[in-house]
PDB file of N, CA and C in Angstrom:
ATOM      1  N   UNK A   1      -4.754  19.799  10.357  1.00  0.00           N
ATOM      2  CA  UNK A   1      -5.439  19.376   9.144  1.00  0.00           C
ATOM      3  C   UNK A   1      -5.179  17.875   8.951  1.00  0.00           C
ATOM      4  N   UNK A   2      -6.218  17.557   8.778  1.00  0.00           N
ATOM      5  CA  UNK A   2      -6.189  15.922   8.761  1.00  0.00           C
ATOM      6  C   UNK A   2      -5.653  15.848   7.260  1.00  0.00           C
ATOM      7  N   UNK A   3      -5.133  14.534   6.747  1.00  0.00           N
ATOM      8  CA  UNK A   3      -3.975  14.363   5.544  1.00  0.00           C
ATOM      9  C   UNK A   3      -5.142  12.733   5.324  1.00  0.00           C
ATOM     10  N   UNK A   4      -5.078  13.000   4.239  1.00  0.00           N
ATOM     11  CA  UNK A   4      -6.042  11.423   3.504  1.00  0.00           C
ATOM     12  C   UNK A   4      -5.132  11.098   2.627  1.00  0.00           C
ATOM     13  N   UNK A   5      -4.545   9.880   2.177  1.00  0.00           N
ATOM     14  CA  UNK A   5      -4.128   9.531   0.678  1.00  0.00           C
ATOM     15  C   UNK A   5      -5.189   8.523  -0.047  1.00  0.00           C
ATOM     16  N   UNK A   6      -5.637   9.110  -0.689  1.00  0.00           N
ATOM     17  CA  UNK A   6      -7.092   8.227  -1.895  1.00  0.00           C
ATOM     18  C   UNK A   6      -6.530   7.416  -2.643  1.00  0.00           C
ATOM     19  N   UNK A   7      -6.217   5.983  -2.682  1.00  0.00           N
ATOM     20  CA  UNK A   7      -6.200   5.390  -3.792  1.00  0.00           C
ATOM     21  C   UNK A   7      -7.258   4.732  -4.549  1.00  0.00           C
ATOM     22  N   UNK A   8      -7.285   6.010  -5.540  1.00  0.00           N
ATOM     23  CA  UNK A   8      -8.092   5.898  -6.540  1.00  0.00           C
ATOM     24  C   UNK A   8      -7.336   6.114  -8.624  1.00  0.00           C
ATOM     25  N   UNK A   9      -8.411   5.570  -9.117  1.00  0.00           N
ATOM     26  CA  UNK A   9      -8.196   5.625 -10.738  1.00  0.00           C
ATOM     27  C   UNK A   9      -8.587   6.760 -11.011  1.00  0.00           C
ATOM     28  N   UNK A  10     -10.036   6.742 -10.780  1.00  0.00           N
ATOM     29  CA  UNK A  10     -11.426   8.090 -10.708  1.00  0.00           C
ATOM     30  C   UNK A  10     -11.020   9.304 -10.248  1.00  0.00           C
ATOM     31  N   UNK A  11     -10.299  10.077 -10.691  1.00  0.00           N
ATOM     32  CA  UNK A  11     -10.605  11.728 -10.541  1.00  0.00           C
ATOM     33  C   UNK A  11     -11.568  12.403  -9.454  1.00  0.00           C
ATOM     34  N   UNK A  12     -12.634  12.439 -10.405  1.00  0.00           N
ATOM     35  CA  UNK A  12     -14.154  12.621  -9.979  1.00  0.00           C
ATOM     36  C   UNK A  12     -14.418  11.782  -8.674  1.00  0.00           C
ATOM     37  N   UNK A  13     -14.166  10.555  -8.397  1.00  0.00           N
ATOM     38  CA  UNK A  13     -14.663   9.445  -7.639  1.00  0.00           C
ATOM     39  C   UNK A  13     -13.780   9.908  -5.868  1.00  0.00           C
ATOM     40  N   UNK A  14     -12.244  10.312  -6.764  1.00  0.00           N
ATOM     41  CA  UNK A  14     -11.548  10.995  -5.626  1.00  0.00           C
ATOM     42  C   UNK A  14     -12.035  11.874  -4.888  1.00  0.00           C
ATOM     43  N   UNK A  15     -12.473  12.898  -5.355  1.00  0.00           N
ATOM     44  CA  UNK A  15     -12.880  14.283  -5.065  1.00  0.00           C
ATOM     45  C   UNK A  15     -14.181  14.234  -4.332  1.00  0.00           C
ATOM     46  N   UNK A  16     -14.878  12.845  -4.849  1.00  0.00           N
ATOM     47  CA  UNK A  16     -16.475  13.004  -4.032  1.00  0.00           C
ATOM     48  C   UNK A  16     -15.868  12.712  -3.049  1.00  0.00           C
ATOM     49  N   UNK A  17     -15.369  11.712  -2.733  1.00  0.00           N
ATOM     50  CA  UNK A  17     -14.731  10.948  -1.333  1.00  0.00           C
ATOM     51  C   UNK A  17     -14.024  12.329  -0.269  1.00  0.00           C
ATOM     52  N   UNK A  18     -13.492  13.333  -0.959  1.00  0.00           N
ATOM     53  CA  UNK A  18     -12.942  13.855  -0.264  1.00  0.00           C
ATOM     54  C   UNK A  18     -14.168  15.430  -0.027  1.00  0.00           C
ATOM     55  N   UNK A  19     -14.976  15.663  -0.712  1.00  0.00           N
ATOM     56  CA  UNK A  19     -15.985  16.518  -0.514  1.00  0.00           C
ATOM     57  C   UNK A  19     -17.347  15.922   0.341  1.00  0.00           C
ATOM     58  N   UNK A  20     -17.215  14.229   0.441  1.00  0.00           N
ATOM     59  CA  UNK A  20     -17.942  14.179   1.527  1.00  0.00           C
ATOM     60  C   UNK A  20     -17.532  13.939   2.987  1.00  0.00           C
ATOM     61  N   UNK A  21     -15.977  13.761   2.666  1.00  0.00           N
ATOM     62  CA  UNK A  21     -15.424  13.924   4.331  1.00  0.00           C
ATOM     63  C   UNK A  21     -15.424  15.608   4.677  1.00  0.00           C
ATOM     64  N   UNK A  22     -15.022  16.492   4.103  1.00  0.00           N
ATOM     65  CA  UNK A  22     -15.457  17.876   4.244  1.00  0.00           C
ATOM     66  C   UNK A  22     -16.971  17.754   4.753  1.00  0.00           C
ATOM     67  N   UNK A  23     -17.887  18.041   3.894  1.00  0.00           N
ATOM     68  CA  UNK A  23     -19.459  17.904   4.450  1.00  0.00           C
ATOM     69  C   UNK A  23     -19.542  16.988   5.590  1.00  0.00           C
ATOM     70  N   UNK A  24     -18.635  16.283   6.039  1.00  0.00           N
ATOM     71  CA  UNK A  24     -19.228  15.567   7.225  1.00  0.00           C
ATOM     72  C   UNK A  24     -18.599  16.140   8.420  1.00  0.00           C
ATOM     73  N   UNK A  25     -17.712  17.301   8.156  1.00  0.00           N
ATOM     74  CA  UNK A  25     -17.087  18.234   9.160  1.00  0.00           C
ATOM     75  C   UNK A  25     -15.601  17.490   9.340  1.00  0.00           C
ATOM     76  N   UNK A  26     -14.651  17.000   8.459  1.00  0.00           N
ATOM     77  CA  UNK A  26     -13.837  16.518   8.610  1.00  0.00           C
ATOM     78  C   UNK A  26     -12.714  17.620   8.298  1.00  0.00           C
ATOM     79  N   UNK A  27     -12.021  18.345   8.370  1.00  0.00           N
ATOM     80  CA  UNK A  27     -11.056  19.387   8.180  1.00  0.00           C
ATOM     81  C   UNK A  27      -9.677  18.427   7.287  1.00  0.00           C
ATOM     82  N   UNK A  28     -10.002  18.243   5.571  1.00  0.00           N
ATOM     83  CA  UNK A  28      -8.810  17.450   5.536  1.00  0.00           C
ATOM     84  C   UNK A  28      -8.365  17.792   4.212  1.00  0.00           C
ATOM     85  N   UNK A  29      -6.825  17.625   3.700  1.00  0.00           N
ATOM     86  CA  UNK A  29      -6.828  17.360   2.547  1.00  0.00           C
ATOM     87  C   UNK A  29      -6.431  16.543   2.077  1.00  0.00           C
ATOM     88  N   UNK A  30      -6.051  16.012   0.370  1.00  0.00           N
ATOM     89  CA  UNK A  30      -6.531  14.758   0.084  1.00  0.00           C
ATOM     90  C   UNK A  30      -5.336  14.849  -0.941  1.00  0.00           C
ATOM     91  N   UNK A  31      -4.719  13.574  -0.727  1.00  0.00           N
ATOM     92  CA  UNK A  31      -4.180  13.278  -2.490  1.00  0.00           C
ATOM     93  C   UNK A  31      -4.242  12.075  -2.867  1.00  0.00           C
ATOM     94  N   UNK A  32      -4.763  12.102  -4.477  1.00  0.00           N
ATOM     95  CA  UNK A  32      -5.146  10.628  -5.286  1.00  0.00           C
ATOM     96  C   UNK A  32      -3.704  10.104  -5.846  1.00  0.00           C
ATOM     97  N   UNK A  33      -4.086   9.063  -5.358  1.00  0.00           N
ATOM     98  CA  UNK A  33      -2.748   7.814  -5.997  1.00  0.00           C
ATOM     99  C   UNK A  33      -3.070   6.823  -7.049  1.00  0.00           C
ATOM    100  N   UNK A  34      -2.827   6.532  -7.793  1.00  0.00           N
ATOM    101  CA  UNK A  34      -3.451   5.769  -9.340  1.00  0.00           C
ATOM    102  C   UNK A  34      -2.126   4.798  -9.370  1.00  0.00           C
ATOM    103  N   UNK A  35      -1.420   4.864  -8.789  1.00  0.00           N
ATOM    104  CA  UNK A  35      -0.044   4.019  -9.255  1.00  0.00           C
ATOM    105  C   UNK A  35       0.285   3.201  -7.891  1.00  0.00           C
ATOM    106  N   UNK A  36       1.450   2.421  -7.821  1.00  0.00           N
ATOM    107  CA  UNK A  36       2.096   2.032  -6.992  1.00  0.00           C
ATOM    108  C   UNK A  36       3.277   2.761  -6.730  1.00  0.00           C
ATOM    109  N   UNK A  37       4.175   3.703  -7.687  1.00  0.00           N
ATOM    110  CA  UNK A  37       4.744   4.486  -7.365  1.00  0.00           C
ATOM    111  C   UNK A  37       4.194   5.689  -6.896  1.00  0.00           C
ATOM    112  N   UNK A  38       2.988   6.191  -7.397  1.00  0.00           N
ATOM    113  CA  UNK A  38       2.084   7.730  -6.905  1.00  0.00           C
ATOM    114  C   UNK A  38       1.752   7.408  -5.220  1.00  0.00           C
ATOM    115  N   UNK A  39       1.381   5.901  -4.940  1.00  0.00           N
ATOM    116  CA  UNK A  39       1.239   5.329  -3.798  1.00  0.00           C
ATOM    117  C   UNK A  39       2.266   5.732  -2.198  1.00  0.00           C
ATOM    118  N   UNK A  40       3.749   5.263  -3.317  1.00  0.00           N
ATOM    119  CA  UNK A  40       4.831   5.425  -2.176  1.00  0.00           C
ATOM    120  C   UNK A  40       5.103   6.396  -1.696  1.00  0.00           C
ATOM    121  N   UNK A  41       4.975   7.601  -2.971  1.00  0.00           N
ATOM    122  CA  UNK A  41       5.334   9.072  -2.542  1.00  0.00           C
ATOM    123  C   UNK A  41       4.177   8.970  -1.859  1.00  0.00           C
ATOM    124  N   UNK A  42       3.291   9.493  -1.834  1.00  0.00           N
ATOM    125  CA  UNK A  42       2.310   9.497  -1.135  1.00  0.00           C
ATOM    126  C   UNK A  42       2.685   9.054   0.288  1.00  0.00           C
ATOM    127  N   UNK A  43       2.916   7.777   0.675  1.00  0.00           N
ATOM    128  CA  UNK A  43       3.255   7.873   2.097  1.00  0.00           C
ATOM    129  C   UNK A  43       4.531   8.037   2.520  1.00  0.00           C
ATOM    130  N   UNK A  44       5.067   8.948   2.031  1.00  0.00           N
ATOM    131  CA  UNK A  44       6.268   9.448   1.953  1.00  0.00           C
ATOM    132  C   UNK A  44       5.679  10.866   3.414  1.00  0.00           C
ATOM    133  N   UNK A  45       4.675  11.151   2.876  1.00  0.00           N
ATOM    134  CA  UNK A  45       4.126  12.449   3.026  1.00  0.00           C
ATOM    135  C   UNK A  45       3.297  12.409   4.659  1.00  0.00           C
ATOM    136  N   UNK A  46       3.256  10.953   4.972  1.00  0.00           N
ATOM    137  CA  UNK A  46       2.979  10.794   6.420  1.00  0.00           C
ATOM    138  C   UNK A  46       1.281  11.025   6.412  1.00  0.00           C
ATOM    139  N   UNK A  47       0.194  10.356   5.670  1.00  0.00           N
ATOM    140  CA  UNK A  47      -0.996  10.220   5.712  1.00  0.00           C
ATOM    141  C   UNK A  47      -1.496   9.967   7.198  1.00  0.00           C
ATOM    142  N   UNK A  48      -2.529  10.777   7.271  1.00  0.00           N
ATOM    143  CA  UNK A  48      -3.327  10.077   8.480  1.00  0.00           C
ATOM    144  C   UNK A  48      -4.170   8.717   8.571  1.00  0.00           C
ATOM    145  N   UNK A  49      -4.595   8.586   6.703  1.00  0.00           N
ATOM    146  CA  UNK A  49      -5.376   8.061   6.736  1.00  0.00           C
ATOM    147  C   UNK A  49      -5.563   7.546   5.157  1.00  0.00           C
ATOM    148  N   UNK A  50      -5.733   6.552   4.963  1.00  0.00           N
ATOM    149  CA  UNK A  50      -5.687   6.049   3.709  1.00  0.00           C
ATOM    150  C   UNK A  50      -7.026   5.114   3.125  1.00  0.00           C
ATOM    151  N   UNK A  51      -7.571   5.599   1.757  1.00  0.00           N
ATOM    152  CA  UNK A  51      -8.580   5.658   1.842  1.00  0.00           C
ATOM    153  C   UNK A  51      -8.045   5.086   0.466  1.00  0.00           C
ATOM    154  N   UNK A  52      -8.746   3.503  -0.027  1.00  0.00           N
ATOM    155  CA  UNK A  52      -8.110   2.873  -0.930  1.00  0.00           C
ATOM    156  C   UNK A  52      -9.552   1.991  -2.209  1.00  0.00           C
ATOM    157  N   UNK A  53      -9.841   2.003  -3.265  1.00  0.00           N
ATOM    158  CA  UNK A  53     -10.636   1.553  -4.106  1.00  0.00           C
ATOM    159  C   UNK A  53      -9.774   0.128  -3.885  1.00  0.00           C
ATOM    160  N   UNK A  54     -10.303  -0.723  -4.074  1.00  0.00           N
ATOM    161  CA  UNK A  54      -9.951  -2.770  -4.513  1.00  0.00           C
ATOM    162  C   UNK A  54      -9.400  -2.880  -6.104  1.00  0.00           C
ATOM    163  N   UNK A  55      -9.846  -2.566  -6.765  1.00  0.00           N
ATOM    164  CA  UNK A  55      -9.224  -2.503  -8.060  1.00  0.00           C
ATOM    165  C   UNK A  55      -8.433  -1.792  -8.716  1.00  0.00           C
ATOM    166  N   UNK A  56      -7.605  -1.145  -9.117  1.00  0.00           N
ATOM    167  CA  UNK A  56      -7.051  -0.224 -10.239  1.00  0.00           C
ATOM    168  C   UNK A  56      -6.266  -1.529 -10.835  1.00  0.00           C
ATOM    169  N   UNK A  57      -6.376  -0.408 -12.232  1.00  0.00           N
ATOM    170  CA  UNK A  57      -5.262  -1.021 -13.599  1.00  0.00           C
ATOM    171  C   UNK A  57      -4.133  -0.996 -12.969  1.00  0.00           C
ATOM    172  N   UNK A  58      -3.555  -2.171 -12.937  1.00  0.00           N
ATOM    173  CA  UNK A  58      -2.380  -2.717 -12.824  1.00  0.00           C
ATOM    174  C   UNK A  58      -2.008  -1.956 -11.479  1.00  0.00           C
ATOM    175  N   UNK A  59      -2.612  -1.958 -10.524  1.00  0.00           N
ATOM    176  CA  UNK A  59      -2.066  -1.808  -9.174  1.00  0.00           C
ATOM    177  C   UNK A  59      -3.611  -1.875  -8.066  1.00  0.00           C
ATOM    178  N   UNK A  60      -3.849  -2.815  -7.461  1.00  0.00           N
ATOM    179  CA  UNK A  60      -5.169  -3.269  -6.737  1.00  0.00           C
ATOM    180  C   UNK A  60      -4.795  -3.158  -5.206  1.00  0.00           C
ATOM    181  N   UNK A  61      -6.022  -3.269  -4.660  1.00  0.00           N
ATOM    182  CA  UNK A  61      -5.705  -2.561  -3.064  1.00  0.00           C
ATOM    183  C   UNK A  61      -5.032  -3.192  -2.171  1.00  0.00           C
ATOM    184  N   UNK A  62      -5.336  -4.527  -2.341  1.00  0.00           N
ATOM    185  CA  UNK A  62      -4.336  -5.629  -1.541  1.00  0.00           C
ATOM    186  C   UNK A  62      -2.838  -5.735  -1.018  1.00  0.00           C
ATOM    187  N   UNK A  63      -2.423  -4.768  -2.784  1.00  0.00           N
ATOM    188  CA  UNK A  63      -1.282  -4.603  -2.960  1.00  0.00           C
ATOM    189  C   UNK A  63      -0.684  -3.102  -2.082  1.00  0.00           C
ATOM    190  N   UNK A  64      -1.823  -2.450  -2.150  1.00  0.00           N
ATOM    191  CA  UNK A  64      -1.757  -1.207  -1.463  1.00  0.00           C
ATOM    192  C   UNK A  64      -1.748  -1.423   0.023  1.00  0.00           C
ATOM    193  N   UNK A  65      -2.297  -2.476   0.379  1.00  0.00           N
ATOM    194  CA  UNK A  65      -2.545  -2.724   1.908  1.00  0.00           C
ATOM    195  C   UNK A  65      -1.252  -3.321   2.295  1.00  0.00           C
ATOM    196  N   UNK A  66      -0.278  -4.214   1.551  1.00  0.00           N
ATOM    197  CA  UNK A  66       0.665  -4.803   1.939  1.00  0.00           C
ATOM    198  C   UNK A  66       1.539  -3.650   1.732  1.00  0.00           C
ATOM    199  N   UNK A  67       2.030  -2.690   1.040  1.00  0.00           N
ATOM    200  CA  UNK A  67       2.870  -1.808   1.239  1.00  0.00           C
ATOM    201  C   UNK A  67       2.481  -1.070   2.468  1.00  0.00           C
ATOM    202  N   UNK A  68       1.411  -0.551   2.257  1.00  0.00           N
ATOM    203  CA  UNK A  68       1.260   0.758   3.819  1.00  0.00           C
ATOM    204  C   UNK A  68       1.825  -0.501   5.059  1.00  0.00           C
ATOM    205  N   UNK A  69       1.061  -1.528   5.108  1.00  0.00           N
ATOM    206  CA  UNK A  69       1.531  -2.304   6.215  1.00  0.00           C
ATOM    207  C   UNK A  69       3.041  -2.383   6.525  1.00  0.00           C
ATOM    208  N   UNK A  70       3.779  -2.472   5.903  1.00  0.00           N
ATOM    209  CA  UNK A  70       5.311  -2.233   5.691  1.00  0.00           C
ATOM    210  C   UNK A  70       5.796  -0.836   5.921  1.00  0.00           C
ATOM    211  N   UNK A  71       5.140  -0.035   5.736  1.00  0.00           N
ATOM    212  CA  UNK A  71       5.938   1.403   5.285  1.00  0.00           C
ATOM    213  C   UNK A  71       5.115   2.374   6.117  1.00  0.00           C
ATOM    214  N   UNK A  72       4.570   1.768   6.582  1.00  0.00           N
ATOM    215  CA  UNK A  72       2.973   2.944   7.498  1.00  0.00           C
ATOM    216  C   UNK A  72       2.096   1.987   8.442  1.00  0.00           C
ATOM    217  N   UNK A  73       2.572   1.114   9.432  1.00  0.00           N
ATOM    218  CA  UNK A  73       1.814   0.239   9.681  1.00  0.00           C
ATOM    219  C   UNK A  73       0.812   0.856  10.603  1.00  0.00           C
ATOM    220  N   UNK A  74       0.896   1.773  11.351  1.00  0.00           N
ATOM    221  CA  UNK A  74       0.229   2.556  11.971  1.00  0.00           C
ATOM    222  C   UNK A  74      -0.868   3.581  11.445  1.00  0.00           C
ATOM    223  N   UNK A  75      -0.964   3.445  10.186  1.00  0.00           N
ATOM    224  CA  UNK A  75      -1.947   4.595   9.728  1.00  0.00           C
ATOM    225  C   UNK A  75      -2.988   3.529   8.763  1.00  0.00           C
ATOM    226  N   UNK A  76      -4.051   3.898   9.332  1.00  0.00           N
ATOM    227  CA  UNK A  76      -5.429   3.452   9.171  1.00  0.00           C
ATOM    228  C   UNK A  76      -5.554   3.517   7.522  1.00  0.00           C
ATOM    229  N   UNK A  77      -6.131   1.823   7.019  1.00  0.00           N
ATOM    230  CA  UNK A  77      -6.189   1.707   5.485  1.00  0.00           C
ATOM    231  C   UNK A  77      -7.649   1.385   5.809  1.00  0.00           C
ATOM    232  N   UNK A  78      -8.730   2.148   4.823  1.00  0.00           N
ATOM    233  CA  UNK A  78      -9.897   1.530   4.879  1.00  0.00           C
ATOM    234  C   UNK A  78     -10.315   1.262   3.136  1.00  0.00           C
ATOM    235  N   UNK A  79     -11.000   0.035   3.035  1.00  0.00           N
ATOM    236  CA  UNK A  79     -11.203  -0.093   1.182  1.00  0.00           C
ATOM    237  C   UNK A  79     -12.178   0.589   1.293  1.00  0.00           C
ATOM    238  N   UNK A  80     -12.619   1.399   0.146  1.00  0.00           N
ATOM    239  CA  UNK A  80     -14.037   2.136  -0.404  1.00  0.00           C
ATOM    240  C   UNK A  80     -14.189   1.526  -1.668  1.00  0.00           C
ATOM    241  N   UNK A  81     -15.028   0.256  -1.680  1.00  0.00           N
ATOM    242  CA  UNK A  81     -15.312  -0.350  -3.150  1.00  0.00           C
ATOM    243  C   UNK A  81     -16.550  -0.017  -3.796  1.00  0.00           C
ATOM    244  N   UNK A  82     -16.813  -0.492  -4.637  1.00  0.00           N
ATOM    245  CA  UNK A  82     -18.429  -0.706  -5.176  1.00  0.00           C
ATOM    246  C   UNK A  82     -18.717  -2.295  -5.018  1.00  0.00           C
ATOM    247  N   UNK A  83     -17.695  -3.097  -4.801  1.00  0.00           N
ATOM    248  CA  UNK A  83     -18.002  -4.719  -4.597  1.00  0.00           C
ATOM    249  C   UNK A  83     -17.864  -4.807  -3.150  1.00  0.00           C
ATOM    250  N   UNK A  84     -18.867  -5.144  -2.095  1.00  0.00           N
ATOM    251  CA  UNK A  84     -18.716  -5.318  -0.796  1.00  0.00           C
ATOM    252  C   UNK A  84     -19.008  -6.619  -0.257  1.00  0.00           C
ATOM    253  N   UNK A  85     -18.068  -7.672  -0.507  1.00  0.00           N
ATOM    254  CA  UNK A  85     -19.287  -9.015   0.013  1.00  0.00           C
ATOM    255  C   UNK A  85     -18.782  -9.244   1.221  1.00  0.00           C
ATOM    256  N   UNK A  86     -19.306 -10.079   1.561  1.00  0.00           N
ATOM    257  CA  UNK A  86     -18.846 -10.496   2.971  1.00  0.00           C
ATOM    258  C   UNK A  86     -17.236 -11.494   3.030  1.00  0.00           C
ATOM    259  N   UNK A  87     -16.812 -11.730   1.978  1.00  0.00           N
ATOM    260  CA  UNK A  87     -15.474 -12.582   1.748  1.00  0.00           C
ATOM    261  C   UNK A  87     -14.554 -11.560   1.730  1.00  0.00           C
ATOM    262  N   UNK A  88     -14.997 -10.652   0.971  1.00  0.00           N
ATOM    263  CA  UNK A  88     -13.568  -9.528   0.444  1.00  0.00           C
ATOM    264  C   UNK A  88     -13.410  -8.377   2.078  1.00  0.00           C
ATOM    265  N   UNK A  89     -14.639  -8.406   2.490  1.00  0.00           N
ATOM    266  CA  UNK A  89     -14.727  -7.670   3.782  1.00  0.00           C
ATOM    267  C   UNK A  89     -13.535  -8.400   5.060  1.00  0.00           C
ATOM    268  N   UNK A  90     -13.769  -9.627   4.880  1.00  0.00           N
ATOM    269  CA  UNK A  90     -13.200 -10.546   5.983  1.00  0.00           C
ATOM    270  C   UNK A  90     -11.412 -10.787   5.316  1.00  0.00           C
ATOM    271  N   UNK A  91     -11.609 -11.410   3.991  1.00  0.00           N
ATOM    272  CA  UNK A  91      -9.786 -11.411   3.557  1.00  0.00           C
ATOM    273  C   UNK A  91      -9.165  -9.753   3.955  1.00  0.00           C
ATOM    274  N   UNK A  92      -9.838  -8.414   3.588  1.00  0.00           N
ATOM    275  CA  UNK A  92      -9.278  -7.512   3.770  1.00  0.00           C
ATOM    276  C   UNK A  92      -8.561  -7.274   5.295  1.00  0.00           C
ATOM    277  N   UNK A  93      -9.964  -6.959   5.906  1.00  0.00           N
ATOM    278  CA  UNK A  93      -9.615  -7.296   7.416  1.00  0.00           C
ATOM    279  C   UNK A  93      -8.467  -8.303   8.224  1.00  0.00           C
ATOM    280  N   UNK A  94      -8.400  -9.269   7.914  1.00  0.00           N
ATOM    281  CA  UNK A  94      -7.917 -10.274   8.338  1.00  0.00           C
ATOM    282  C   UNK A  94      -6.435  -9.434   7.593  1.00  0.00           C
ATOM    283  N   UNK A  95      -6.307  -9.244   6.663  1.00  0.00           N
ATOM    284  CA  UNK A  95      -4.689  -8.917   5.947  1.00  0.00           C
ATOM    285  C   UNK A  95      -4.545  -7.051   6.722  1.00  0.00           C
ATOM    286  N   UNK A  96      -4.858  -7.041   7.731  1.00  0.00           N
ATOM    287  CA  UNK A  96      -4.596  -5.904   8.019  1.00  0.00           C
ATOM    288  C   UNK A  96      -5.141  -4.572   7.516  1.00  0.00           C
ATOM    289  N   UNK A  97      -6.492  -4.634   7.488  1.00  0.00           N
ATOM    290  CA  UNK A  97      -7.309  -3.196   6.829  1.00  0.00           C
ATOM    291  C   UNK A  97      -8.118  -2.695   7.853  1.00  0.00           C
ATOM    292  N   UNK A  98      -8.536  -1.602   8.056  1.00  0.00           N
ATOM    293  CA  UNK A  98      -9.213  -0.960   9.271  1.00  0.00           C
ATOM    294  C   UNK A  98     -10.487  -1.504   9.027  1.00  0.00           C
ATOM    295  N   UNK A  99     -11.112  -1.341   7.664  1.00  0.00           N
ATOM    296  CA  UNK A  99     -12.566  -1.581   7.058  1.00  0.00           C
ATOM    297  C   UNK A  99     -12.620  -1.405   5.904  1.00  0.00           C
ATOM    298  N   UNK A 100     -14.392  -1.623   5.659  1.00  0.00           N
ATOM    299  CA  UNK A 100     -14.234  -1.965   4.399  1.00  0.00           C
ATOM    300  C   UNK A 100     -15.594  -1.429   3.874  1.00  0.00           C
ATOM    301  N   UNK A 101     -16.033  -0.304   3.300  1.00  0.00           N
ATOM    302  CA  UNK A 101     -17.263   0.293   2.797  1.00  0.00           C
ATOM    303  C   UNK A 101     -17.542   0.325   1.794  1.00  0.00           C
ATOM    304  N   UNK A 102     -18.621   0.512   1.142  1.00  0.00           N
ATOM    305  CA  UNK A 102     -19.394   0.505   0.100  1.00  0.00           C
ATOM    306  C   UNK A 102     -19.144   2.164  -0.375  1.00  0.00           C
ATOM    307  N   UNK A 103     -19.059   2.493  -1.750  1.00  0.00           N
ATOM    308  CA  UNK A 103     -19.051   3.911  -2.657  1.00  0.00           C
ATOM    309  C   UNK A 103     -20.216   4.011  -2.541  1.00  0.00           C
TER     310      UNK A 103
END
């Protein structure tokens, strides 16, 4: 079983993310992180795969990307934003992110 950690705010926003990796034949389950501490446990738990929003209240993805890089450097961070430009695509990348998609 594939293991996702979602950092997300969104509930709802979590759950689509993880009901369309199901529908796409992905065998996985999922847990949402809203914090920087919900974050750590989280890769405590040995993610395959980390699946991260650019913004949250008082904890943003950047910040999320520099911890996994430290603590998980081997497990794939990709951003899922609603802001995709071509700057935030390239700083992400460049700071160590797998990719970078559009919600």
């Amino acid at each position: 079983m594939f293991r996702v950690l979602i950092v997300e705010d969104d509930s709802a926003a979590a759950e689509l993310t993880l009901q369309t990796l199901k529908r796409g034949g992905i065998a996985c389950v999922g847990e949402r992180a809203s914090s920087e501490q919900a974050f750590r446990v989280g890769l405590l738990r040995a993610p395959d795969l980390i699946l991260s929003d650019s913004n949250l209240p008082g904890f943003d993805g950047q910040a999320a990307l520099s911890i996994a890089r430290a603590e998980r450097p081997d497990t794939p961070l990709i951003f899922v934003s609603c802001s995709v430009s071509e700057d935030r695509h390239r700083d992400a990348r460049s700071n160590g992110a797998s990719g970078y998609v559009s919600k």
